[in-house]
N, C-alpha and C. Protein backbone atom coordinates (compact mmCIF):
# COMPACT_ATOMS: atom_id res chain seq x y z
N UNK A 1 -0.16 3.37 35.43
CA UNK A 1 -0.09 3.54 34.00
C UNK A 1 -0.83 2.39 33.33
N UNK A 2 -1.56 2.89 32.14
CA UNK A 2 -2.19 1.77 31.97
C UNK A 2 -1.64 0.62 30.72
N UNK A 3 -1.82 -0.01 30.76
CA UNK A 3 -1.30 -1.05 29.51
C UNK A 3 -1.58 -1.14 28.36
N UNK A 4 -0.53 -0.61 26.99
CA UNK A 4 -1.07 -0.49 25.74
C UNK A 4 -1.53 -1.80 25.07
N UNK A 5 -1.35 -2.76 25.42
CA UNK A 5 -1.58 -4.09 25.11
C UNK A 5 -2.59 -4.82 25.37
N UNK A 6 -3.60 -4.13 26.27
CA UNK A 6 -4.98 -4.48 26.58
C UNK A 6 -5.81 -4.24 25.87
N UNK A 7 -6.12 -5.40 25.84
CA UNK A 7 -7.85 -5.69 24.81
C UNK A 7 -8.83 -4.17 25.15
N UNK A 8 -9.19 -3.58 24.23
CA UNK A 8 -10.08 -2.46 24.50
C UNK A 8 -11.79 -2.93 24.94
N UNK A 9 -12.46 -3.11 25.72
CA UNK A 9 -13.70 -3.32 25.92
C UNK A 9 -14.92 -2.87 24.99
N UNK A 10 -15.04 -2.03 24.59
CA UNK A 10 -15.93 -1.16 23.98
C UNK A 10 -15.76 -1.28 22.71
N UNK A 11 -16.64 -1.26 21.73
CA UNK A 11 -16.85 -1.31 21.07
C UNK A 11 -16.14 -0.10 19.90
N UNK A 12 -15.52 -0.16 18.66
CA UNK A 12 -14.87 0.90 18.40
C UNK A 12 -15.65 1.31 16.95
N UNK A 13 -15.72 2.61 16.55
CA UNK A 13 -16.86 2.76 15.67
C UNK A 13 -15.82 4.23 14.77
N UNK A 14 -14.61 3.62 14.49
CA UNK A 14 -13.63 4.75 13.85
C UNK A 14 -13.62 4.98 12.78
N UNK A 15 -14.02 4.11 11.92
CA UNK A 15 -14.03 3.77 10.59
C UNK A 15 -14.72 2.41 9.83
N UNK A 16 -15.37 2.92 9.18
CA UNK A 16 -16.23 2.13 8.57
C UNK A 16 -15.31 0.34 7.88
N UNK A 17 -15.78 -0.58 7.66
CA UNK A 17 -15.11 -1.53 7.20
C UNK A 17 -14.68 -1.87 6.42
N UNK A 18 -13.46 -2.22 6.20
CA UNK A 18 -12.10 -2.06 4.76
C UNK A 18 -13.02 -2.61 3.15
N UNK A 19 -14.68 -3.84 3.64
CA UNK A 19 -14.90 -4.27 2.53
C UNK A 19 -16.06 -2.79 1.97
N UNK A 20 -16.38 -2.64 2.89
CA UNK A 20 -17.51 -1.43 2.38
C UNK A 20 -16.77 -0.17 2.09
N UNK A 21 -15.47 -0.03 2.21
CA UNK A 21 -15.37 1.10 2.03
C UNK A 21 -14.35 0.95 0.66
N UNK A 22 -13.74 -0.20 0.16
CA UNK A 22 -14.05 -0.58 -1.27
C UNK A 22 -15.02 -1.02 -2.07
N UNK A 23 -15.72 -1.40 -1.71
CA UNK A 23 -17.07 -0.84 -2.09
C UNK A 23 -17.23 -0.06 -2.63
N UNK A 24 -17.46 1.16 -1.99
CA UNK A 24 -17.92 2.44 -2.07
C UNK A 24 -16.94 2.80 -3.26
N UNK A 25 -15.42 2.87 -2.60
CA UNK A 25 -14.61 3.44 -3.55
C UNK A 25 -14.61 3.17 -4.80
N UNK A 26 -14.54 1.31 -5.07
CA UNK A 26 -14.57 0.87 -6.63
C UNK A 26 -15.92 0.49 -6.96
N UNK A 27 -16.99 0.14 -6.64
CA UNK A 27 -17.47 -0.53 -6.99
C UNK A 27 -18.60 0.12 -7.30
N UNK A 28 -18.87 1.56 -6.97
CA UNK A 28 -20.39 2.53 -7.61
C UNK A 28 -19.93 2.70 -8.86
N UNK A 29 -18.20 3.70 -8.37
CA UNK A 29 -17.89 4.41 -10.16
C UNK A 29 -17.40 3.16 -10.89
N UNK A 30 -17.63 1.77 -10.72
CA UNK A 30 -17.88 0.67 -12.06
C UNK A 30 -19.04 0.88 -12.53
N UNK A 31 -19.93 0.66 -11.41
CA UNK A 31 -21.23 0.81 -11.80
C UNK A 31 -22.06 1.87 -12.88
N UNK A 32 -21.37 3.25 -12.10
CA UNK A 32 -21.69 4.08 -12.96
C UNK A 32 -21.34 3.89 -14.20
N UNK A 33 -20.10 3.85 -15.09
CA UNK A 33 -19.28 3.44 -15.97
C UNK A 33 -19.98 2.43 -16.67
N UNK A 34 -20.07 0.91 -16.14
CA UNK A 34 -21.21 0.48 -16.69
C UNK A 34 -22.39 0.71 -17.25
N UNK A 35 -23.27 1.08 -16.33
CA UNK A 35 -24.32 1.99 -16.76
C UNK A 35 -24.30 2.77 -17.91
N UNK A 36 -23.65 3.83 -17.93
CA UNK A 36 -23.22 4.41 -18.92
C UNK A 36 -22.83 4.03 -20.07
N UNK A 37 -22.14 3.04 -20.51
CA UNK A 37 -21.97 2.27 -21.56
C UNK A 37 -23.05 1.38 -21.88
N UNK A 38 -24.04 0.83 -20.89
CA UNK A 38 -24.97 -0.10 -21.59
C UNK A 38 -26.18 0.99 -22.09
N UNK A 39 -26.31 1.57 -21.23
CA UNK A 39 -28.13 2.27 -21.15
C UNK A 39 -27.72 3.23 -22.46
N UNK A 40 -28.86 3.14 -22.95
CA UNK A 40 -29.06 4.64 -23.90
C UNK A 40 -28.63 5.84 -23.53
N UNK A 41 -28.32 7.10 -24.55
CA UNK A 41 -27.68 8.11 -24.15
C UNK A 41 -28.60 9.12 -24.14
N UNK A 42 -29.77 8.57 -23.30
CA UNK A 42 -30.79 10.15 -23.52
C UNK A 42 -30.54 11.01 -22.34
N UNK A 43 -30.95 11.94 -22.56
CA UNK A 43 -31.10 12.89 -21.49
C UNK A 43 -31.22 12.83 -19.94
N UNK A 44 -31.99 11.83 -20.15
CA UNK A 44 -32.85 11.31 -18.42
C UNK A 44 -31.81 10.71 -18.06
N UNK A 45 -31.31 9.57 -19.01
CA UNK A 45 -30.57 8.31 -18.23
C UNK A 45 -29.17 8.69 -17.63
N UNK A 46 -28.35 10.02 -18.66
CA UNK A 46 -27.29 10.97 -17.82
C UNK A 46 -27.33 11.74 -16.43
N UNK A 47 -28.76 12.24 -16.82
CA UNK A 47 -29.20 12.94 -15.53
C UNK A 47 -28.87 12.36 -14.34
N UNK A 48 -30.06 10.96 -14.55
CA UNK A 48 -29.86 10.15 -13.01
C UNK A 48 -28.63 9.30 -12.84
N UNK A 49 -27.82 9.29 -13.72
CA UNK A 49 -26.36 8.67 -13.79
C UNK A 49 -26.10 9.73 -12.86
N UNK A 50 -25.39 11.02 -13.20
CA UNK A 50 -25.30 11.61 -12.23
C UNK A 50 -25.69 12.37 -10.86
N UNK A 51 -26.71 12.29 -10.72
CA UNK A 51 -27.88 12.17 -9.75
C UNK A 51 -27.11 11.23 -8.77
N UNK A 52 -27.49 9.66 -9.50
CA UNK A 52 -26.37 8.62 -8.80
C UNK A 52 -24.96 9.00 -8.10
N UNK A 53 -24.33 9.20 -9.33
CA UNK A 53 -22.73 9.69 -8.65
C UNK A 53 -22.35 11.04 -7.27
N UNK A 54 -23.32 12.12 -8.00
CA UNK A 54 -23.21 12.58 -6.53
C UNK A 54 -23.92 12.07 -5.00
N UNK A 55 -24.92 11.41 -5.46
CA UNK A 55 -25.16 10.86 -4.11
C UNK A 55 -24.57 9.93 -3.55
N UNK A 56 -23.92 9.11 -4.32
CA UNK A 56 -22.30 8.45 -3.73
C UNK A 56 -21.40 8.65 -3.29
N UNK A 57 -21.08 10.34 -3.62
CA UNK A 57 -20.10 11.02 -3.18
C UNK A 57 -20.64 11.41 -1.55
N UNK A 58 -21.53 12.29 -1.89
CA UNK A 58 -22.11 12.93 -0.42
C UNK A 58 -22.46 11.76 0.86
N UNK A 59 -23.15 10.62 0.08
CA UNK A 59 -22.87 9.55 1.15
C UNK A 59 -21.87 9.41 1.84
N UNK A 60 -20.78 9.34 1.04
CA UNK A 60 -19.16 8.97 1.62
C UNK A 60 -18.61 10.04 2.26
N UNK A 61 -19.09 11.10 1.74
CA UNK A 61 -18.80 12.25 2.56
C UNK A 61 -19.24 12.35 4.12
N UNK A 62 -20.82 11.87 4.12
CA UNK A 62 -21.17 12.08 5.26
C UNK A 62 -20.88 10.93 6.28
N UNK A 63 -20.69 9.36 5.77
CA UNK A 63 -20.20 8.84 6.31
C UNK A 63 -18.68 9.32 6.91
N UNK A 64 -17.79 10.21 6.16
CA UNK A 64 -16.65 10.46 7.06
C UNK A 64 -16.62 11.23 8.14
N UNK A 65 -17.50 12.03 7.87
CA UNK A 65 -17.73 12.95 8.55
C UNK A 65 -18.30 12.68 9.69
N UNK A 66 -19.41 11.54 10.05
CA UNK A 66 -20.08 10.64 10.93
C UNK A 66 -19.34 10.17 12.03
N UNK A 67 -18.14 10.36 12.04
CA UNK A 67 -17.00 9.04 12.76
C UNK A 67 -16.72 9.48 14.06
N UNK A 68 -16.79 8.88 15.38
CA UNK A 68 -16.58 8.84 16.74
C UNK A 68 -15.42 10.22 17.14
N UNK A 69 -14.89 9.81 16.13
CA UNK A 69 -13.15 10.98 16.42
C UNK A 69 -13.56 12.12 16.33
N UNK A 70 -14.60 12.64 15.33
CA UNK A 70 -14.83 14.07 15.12
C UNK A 70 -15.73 14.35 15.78
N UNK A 71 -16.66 14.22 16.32
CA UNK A 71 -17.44 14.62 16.77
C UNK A 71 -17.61 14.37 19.03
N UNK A 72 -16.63 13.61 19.44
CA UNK A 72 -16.15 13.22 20.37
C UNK A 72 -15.64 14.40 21.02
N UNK A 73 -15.80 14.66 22.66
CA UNK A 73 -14.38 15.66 23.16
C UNK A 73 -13.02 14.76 23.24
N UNK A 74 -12.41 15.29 23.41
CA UNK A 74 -10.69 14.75 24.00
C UNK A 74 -11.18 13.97 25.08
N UNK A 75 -10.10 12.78 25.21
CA UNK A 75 -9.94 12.17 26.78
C UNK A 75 -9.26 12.99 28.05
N UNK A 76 -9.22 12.56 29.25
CA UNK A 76 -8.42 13.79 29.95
C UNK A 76 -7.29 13.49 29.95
N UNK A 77 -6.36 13.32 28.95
CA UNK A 77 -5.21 13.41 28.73
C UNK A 77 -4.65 13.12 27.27
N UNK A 78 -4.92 14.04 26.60
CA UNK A 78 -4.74 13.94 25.25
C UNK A 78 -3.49 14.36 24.84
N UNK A 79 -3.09 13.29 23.93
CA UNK A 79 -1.78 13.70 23.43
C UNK A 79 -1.09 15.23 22.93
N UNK A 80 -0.16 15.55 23.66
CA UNK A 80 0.00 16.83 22.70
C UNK A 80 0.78 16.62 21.75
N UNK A 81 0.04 17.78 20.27
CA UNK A 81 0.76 17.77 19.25
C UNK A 81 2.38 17.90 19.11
N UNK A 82 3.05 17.28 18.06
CA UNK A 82 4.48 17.20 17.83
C UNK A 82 4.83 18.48 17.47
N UNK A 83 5.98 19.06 18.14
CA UNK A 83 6.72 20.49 18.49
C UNK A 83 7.84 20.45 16.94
């Protein structure tokens, strides 16, 4: 049996890092928000405001989606789900 207390060797790639992924979370839609309050309210500058925001979103999207767990098979002995 092996030991849950052992240092894992390998490198682990599960989730992105707690500072980038506040980041992401707070720190575009300030940006955006900002933006929005300083820049002029023409046409263009909304556009690529949101232009911006969804490509922040879909980034983060695809970064979750990116992650070792999902796209991985099972180990040969995978937990079974709770009954």
């Amino acid at each position: 049996m092996d030991d849950p207390l052992e240092p894992i060797d390998e490198p682990v790639r599960d989730a992105p890092a707690p500072f980038s992924m506040w980041l992401v979370m707070l720190g575009v839609p300030v940006l955006i928000v900002a933006a929005w309050l300083v820049l002029p309210q023409t046409p263009v500058v909304v556009g690529l405001l949101a232009l911006l925001a969804l490509t922040a979103v879909f980034v983060g999207v695809w970064r979750v989606l990116s992650l070792r767990r999902l796209h991985e098979p099972p180990g040969r002995h995978p937990v079974p789900p709770p009954s």
